[in-house]
N, C-alpha and C. Protein backbone atom coordinates (compact mmCIF):
# COMPACT_ATOMS: atom_id res chain seq x y z
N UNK A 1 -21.83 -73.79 49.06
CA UNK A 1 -22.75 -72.66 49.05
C UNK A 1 -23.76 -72.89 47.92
N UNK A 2 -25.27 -72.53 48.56
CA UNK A 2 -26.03 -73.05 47.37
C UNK A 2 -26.29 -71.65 45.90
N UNK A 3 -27.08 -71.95 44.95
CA UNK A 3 -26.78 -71.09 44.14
C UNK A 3 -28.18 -70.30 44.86
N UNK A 4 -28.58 -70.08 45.78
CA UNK A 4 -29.63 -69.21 46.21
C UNK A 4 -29.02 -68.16 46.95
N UNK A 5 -27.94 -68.79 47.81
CA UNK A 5 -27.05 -68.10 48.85
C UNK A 5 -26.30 -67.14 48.06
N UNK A 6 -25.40 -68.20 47.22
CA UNK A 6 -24.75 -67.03 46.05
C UNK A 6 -25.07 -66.32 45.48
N UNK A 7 -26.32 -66.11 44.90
CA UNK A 7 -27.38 -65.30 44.40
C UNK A 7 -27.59 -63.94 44.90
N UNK A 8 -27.74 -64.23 46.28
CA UNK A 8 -28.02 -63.24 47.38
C UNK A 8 -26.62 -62.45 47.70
N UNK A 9 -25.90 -63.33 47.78
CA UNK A 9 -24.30 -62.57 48.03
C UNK A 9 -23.91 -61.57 47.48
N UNK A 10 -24.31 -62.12 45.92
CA UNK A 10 -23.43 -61.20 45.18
C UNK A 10 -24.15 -59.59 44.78
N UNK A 11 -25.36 -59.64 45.77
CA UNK A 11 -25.91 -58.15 44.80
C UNK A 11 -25.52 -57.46 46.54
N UNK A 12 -24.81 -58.18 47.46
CA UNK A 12 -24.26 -57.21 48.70
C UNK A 12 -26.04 -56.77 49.43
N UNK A 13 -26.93 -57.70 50.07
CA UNK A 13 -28.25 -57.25 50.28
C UNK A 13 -28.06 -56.30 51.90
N UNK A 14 -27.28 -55.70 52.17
CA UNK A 14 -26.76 -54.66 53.06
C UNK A 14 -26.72 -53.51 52.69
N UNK A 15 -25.90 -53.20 51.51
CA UNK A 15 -26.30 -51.97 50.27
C UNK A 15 -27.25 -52.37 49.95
N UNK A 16 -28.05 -53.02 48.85
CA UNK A 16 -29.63 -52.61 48.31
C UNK A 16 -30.32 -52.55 49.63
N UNK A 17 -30.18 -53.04 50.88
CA UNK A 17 -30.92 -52.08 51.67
C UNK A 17 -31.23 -50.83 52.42
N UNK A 18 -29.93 -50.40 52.36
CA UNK A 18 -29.25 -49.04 52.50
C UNK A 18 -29.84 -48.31 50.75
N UNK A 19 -29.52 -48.28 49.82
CA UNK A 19 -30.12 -48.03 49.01
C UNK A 19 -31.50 -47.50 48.81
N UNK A 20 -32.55 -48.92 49.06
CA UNK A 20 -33.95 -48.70 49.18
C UNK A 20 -34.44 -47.97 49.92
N UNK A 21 -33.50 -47.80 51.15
CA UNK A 21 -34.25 -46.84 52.27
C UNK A 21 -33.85 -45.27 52.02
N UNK A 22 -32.43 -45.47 51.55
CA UNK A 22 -32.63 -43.54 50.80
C UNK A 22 -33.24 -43.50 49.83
N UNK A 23 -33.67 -43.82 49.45
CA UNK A 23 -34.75 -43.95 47.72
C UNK A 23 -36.21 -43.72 48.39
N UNK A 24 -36.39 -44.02 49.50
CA UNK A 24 -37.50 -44.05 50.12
C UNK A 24 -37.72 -42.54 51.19
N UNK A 25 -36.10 -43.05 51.84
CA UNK A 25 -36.30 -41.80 52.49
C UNK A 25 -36.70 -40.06 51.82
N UNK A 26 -35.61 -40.17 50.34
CA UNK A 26 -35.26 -39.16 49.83
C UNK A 26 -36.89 -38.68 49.25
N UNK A 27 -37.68 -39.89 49.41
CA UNK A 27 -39.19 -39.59 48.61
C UNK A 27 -40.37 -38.67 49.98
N UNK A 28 -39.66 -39.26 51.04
CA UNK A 28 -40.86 -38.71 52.15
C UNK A 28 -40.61 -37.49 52.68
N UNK A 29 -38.67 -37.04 52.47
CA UNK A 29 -38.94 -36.25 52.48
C UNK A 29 -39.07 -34.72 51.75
N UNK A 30 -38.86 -35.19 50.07
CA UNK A 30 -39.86 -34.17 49.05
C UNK A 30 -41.47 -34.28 49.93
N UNK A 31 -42.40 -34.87 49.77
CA UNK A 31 -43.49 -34.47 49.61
C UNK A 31 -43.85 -35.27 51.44
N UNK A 32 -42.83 -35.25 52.30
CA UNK A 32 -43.68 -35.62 53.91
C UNK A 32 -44.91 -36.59 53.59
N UNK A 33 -44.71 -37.70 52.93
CA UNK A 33 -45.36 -39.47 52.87
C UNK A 33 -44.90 -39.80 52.20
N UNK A 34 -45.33 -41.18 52.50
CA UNK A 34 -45.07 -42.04 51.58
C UNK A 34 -46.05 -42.52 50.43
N UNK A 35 -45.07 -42.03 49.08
CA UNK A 35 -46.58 -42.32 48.31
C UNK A 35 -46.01 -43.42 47.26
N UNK A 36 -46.73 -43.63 46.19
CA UNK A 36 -46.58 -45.38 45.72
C UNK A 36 -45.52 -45.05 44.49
N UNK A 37 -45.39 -43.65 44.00
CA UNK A 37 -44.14 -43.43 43.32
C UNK A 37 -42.93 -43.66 43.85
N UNK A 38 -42.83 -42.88 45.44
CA UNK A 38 -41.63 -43.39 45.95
C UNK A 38 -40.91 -44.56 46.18
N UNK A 39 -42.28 -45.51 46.49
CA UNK A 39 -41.75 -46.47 46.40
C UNK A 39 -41.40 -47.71 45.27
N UNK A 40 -41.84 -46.73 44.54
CA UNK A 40 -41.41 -47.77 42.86
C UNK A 40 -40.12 -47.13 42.62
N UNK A 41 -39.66 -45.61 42.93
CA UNK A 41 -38.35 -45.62 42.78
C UNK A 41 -37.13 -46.50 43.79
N UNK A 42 -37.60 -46.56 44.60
CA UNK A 42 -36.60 -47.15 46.09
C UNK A 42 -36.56 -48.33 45.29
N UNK A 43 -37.89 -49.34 44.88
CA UNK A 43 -37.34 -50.57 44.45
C UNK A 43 -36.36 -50.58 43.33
N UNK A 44 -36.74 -49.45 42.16
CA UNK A 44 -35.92 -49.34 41.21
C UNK A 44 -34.55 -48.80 41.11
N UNK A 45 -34.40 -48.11 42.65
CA UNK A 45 -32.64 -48.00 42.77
C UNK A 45 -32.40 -48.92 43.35
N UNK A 46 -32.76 -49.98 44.39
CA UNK A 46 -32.48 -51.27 44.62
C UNK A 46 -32.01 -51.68 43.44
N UNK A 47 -32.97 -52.20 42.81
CA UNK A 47 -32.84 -53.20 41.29
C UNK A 47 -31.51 -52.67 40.36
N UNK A 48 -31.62 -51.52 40.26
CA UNK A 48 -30.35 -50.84 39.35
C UNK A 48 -29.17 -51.14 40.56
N UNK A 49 -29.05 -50.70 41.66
CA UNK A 49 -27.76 -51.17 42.72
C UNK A 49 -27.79 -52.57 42.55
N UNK A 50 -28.82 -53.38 42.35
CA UNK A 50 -28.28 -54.93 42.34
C UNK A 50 -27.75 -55.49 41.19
N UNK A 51 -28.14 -55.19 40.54
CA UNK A 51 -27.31 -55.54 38.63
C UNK A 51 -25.82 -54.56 38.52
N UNK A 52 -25.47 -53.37 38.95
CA UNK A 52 -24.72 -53.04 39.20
C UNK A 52 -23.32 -54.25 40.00
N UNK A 53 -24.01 -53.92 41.25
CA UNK A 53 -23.01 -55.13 42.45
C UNK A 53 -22.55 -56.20 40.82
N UNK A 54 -23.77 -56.83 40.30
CA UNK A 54 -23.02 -58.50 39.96
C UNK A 54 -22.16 -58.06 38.98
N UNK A 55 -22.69 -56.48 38.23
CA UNK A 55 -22.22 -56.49 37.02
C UNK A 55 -20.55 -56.33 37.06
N UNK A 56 -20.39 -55.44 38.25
CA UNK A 56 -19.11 -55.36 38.66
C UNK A 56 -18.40 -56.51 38.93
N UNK A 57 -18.69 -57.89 40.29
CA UNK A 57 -18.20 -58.49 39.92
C UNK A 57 -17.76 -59.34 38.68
N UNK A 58 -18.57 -59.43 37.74
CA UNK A 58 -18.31 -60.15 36.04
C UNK A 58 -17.07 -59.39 35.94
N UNK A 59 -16.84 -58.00 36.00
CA UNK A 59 -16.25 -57.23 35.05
C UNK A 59 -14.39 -57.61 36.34
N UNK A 60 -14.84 -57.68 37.32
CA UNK A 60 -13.56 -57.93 38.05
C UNK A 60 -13.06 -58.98 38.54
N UNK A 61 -13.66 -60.20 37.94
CA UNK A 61 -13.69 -61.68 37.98
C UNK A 61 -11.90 -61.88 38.62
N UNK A 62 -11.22 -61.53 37.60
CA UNK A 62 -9.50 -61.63 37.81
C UNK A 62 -9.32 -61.04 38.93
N UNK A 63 -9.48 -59.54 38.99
CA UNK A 63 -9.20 -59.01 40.18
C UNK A 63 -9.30 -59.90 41.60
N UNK A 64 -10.81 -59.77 41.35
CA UNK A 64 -10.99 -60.70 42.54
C UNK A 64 -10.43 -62.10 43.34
N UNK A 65 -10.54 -62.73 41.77
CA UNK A 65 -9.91 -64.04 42.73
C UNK A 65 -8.37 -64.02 43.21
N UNK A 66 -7.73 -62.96 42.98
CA UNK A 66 -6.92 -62.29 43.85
C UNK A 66 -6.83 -61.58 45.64
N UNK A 67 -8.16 -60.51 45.11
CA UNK A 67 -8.52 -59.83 46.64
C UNK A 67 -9.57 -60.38 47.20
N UNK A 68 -10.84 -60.96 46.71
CA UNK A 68 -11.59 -61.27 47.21
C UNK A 68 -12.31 -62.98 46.80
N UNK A 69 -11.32 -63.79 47.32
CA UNK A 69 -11.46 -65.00 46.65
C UNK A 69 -12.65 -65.59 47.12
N UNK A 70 -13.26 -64.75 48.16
CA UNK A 70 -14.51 -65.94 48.92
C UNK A 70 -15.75 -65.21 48.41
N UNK A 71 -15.95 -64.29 47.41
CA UNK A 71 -16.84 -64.05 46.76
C UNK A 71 -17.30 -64.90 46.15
N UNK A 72 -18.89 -65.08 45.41
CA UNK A 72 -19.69 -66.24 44.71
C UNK A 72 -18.83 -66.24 43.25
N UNK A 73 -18.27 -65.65 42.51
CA UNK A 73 -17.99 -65.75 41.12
C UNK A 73 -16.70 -66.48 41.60
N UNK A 74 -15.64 -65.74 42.07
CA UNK A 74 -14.14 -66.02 42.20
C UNK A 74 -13.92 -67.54 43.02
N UNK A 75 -14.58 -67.95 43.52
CA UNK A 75 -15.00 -69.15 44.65
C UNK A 75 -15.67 -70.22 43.87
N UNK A 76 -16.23 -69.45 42.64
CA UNK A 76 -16.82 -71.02 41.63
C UNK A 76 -18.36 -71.26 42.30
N UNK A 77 -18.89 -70.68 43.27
CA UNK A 77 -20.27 -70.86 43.50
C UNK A 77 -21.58 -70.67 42.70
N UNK A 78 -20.97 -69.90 41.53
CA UNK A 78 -21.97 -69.19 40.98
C UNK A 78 -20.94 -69.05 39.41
N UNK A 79 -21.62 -69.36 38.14
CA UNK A 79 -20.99 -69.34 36.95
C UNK A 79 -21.43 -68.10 36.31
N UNK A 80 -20.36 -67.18 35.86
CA UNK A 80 -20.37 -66.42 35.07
C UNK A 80 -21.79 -65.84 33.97
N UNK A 81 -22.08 -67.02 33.63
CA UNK A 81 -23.23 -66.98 32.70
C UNK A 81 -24.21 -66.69 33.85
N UNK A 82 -24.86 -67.62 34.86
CA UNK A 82 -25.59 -67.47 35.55
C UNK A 82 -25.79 -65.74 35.98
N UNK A 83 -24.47 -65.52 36.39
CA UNK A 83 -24.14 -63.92 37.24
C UNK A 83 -24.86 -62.90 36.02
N UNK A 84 -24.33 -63.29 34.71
CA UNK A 84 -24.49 -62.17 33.75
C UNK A 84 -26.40 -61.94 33.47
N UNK A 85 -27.05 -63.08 33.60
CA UNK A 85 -28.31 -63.44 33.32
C UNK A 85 -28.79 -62.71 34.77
N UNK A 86 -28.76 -62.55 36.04
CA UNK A 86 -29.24 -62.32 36.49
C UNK A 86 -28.76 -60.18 36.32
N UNK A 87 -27.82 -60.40 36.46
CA UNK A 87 -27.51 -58.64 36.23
C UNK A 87 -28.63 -57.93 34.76
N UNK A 88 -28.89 -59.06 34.08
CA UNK A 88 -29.78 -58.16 32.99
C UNK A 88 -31.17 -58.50 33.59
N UNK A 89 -31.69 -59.43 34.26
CA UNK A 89 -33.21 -59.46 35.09
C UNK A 89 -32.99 -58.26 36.13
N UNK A 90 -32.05 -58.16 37.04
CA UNK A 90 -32.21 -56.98 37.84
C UNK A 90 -32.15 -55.52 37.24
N UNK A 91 -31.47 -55.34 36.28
CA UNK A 91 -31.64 -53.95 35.62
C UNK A 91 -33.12 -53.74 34.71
């Protein structure tokens, strides 16, 4: 698995898109459109849900390679350091 794939894995891009779209939705329907605030929040609960996802995995590294061994951290696809560096660019 490349470290682009793993990258992508680990922030779960199924939730941040579920995410973005209530962040979006929740904006059109306060004020019925779409206006360019809303959508700087949708990206910014994306971004906060995606540093979240990795931050969690860091924090459940053990756990995981228990329950969820085919995740990017627990699987060795993706190094710790790498994971932690990207959880502080997405927040």
């Amino acid at each position: 698995m490349s470290h682009a794939t793993s990258a992508l894995q680990i922030v779960r891009p199924l939730n941040i898109v579920l995410t973005f779209t209530s962040a979006l939705l929740g904006g059109w329907l306060a004020v019925h459109s779409l206006s360019f605030p809303a959508l700087i929040a949708a990206i910014s609960a994306a971004s906060i849900a995606a540093a979240g996802y990795i931050h969690n995995d860091i924090a459940d590294l053990e756990v995981d390679r228990i329950s969820h061994p085919f995740r990017p951290l627990p699987a060795g696809a993706l190094s710790p350091s790498l994971a932690r560096t990207s959880s502080f660019l997405a927040a």
